[in-house]
C-alpha atoms as a PDB file:
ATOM      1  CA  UNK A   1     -18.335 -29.105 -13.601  1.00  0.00           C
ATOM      2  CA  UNK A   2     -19.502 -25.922 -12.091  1.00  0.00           C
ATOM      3  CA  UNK A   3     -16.639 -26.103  -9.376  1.00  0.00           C
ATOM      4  CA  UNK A   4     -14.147 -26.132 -12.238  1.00  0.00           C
ATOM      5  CA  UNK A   5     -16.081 -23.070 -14.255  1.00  0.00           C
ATOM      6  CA  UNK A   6     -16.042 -20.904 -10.687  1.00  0.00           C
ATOM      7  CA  UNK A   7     -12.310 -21.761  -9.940  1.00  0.00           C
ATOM      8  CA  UNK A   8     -11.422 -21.231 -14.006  1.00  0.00           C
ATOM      9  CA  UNK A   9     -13.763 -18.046 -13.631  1.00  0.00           C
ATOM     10  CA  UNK A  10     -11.898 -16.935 -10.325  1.00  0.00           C
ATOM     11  CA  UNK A  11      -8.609 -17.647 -11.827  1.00  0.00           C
ATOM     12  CA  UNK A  12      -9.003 -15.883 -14.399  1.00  0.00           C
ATOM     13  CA  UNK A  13      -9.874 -12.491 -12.731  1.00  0.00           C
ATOM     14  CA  UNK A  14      -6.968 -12.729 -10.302  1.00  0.00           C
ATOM     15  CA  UNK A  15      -4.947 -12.692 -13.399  1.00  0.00           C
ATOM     16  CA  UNK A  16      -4.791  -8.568 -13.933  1.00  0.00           C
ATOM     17  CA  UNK A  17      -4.039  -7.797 -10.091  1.00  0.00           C
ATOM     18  CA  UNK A  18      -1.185 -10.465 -10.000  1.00  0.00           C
ATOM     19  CA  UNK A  19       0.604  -9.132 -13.165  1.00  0.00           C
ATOM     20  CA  UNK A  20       0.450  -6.111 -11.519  1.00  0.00           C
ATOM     21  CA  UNK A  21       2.442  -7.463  -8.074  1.00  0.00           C
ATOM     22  CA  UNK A  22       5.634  -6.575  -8.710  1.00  0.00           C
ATOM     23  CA  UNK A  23       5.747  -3.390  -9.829  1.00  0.00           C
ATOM     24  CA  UNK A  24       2.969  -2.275  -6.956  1.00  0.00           C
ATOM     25  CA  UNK A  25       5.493  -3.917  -4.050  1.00  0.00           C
ATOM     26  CA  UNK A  26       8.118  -2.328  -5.660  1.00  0.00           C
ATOM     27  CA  UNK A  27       5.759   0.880  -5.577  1.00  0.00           C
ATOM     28  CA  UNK A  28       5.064   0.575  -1.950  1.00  0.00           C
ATOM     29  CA  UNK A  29       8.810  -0.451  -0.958  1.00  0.00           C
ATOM     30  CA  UNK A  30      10.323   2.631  -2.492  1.00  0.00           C
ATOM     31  CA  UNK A  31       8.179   4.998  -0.621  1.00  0.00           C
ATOM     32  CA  UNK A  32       9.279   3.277   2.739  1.00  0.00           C
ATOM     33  CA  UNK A  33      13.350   3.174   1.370  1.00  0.00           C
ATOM     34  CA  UNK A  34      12.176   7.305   1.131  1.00  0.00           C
ATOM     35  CA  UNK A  35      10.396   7.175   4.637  1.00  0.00           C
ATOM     36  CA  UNK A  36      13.314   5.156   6.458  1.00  0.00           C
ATOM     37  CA  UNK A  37      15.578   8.117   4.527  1.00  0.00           C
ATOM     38  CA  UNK A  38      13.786  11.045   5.722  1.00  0.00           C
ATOM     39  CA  UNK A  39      13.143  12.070   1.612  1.00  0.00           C
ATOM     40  CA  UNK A  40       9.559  13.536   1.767  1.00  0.00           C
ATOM     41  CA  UNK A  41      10.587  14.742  -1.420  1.00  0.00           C
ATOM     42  CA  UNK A  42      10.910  11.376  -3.065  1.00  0.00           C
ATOM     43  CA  UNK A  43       8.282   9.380  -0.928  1.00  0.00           C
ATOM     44  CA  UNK A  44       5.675  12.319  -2.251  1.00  0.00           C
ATOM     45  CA  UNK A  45       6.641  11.047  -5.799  1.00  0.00           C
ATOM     46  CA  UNK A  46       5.310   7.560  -5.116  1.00  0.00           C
ATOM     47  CA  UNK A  47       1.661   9.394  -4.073  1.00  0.00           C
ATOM     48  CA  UNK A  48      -0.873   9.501  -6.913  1.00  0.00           C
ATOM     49  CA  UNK A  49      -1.957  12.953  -8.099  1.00  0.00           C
ATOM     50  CA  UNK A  50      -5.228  13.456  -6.068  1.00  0.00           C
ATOM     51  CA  UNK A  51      -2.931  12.828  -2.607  1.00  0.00           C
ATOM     52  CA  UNK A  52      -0.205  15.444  -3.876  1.00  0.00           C
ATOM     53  CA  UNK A  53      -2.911  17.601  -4.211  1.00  0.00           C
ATOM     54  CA  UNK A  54      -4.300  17.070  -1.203  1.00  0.00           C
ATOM     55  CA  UNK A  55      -1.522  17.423   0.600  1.00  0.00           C
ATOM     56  CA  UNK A  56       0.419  20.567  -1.689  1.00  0.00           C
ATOM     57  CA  UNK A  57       3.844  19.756  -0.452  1.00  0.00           C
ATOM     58  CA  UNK A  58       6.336  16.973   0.531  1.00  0.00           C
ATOM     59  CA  UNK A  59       6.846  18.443   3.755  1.00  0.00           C
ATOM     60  CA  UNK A  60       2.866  18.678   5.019  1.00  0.00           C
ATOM     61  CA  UNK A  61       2.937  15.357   3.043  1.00  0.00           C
ATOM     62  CA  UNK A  62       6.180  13.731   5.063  1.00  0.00           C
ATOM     63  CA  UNK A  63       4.444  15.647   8.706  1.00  0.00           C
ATOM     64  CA  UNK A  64       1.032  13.568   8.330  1.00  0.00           C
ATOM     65  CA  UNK A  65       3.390  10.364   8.067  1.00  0.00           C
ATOM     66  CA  UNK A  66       5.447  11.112  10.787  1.00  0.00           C
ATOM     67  CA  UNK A  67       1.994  12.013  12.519  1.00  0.00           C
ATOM     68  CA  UNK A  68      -0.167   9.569  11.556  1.00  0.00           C
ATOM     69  CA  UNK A  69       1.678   6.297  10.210  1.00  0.00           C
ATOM     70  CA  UNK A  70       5.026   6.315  12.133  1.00  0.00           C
ATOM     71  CA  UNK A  71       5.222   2.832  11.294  1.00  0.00           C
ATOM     72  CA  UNK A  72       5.194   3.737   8.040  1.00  0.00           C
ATOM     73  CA  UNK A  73       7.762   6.312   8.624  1.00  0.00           C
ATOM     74  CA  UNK A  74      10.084   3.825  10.593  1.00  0.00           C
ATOM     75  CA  UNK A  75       9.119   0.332   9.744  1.00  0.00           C
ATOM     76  CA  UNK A  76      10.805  -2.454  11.451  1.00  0.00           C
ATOM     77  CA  UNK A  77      10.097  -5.006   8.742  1.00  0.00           C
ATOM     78  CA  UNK A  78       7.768  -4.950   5.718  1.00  0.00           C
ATOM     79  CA  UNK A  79       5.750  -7.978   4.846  1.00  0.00           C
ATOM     80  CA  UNK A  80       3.952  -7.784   1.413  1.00  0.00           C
ATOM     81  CA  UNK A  81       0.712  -9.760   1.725  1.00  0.00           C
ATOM     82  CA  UNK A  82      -2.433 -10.294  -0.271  1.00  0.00           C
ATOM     83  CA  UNK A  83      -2.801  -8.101  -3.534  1.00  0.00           C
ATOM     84  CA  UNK A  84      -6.568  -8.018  -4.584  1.00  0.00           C
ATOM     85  CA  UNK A  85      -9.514  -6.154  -6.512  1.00  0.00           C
ATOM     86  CA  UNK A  86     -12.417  -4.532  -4.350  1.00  0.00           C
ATOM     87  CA  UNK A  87     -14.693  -2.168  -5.737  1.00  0.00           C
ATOM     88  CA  UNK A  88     -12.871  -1.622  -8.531  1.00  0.00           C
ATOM     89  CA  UNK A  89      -9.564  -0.564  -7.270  1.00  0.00           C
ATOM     90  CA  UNK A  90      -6.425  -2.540  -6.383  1.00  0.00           C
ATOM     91  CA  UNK A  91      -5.468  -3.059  -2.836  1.00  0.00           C
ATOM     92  CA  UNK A  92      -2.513  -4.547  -1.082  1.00  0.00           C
ATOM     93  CA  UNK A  93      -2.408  -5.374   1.982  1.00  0.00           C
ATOM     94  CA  UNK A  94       0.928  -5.118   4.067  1.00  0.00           C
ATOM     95  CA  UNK A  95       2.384  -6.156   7.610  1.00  0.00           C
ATOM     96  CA  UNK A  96       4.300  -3.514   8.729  1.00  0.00           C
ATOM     97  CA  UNK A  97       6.118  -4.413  12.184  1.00  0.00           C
ATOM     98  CA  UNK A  98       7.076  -0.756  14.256  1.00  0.00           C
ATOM     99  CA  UNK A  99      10.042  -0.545  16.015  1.00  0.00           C
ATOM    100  CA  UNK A 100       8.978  -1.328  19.389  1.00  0.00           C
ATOM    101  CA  UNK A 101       7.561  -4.848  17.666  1.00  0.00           C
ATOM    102  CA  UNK A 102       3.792  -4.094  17.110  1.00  0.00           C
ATOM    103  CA  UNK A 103       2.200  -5.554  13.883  1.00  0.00           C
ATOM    104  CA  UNK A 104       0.279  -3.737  12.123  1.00  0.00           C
ATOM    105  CA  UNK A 105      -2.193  -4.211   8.933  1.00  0.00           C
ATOM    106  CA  UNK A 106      -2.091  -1.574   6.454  1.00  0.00           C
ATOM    107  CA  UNK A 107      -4.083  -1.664   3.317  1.00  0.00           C
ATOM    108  CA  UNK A 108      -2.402   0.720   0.090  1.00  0.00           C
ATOM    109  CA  UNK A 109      -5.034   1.697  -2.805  1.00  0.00           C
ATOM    110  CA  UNK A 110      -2.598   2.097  -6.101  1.00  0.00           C
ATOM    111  CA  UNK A 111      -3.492   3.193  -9.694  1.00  0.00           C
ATOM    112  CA  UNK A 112      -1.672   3.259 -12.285  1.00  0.00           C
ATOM    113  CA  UNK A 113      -0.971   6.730 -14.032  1.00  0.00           C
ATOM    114  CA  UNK A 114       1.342   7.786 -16.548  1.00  0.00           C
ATOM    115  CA  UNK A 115       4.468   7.838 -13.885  1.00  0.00           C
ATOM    116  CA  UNK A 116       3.570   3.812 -13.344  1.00  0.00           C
ATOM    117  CA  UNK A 117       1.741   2.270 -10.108  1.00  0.00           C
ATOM    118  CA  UNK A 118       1.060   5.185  -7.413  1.00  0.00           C
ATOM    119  CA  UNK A 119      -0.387   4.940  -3.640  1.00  0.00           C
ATOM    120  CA  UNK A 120      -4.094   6.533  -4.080  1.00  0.00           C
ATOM    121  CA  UNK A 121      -4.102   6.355   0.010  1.00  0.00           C
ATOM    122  CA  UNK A 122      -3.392   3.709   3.028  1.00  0.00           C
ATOM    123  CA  UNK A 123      -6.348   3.127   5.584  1.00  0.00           C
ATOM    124  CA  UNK A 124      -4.811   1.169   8.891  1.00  0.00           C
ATOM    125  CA  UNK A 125      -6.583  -1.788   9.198  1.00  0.00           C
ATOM    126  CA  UNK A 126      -7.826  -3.233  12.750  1.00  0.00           C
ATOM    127  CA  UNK A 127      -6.157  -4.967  14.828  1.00  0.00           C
ATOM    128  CA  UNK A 128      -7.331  -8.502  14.092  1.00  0.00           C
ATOM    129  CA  UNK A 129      -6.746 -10.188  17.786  1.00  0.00           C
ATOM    130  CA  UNK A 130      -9.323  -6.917  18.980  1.00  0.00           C
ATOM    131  CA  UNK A 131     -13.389  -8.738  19.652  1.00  0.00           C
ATOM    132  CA  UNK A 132     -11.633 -12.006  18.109  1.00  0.00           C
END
């Protein structure tokens, strides 16, 4: 009986971050469409407000990307993976494979605002096959 409560229980709080799949992927997909485009302008509308801040224009925005996440900037393929809550936030997790065929494991914080889901930030996740 307890087995059934816990998997009801756990169930039941997956529920809000799956209704919110969709329009999240779709979220994260547009902002690569923009990356593979070379439109910092539109890929800075998919950031939330605190990163546009940070970053006070599309073009320091679209650099850092080109700097930091160039598989992000040119993904090979896009794999949407798990979408979960930790720490009160909603994460999802994505398989981006570069150009030159590396994998890599990105992790996008999103909140929702008045313009609909937006990327709070992406942290690049380690390489799982590294100490394994």
């Amino acid at each position: 009986m307890r087995l059934i409560a816990g998997l009801l229980i756990a169930a039941f709080l997956a529920l809000p971050a799956k209704a919110q799949e969709a329009p999240i992927q779709g979220t994260i997909r547009s902002q690569l469409d923009a990356f593979q485009a070379d439109d910092f302008a539109r890929a800075f509308t998919f950031a939330s407000p605190i990163i546009q801040r940070l970053f006070g224009s599309a073009e320091n925005f679209g650099a850092m990307v080109k700097q930091g996440y160039p598989m992000v900037h040119r993904p090979g393929s896009v794999k949407m993976l798990d979408l979960r809550t930790q720490d009160s936030a909603l994460w999802q997790k994505v398989m981006i494979t570069d150009a030159q065929g590396r994998t890599h494991i990105l992790d996008y914080e999103m909140v929702e605002t008045a313009d609909g889901w937006q990327i709070n930030g992406v942290r690049l996740l380690p390489d799982p096959g590294v100490g394994a």
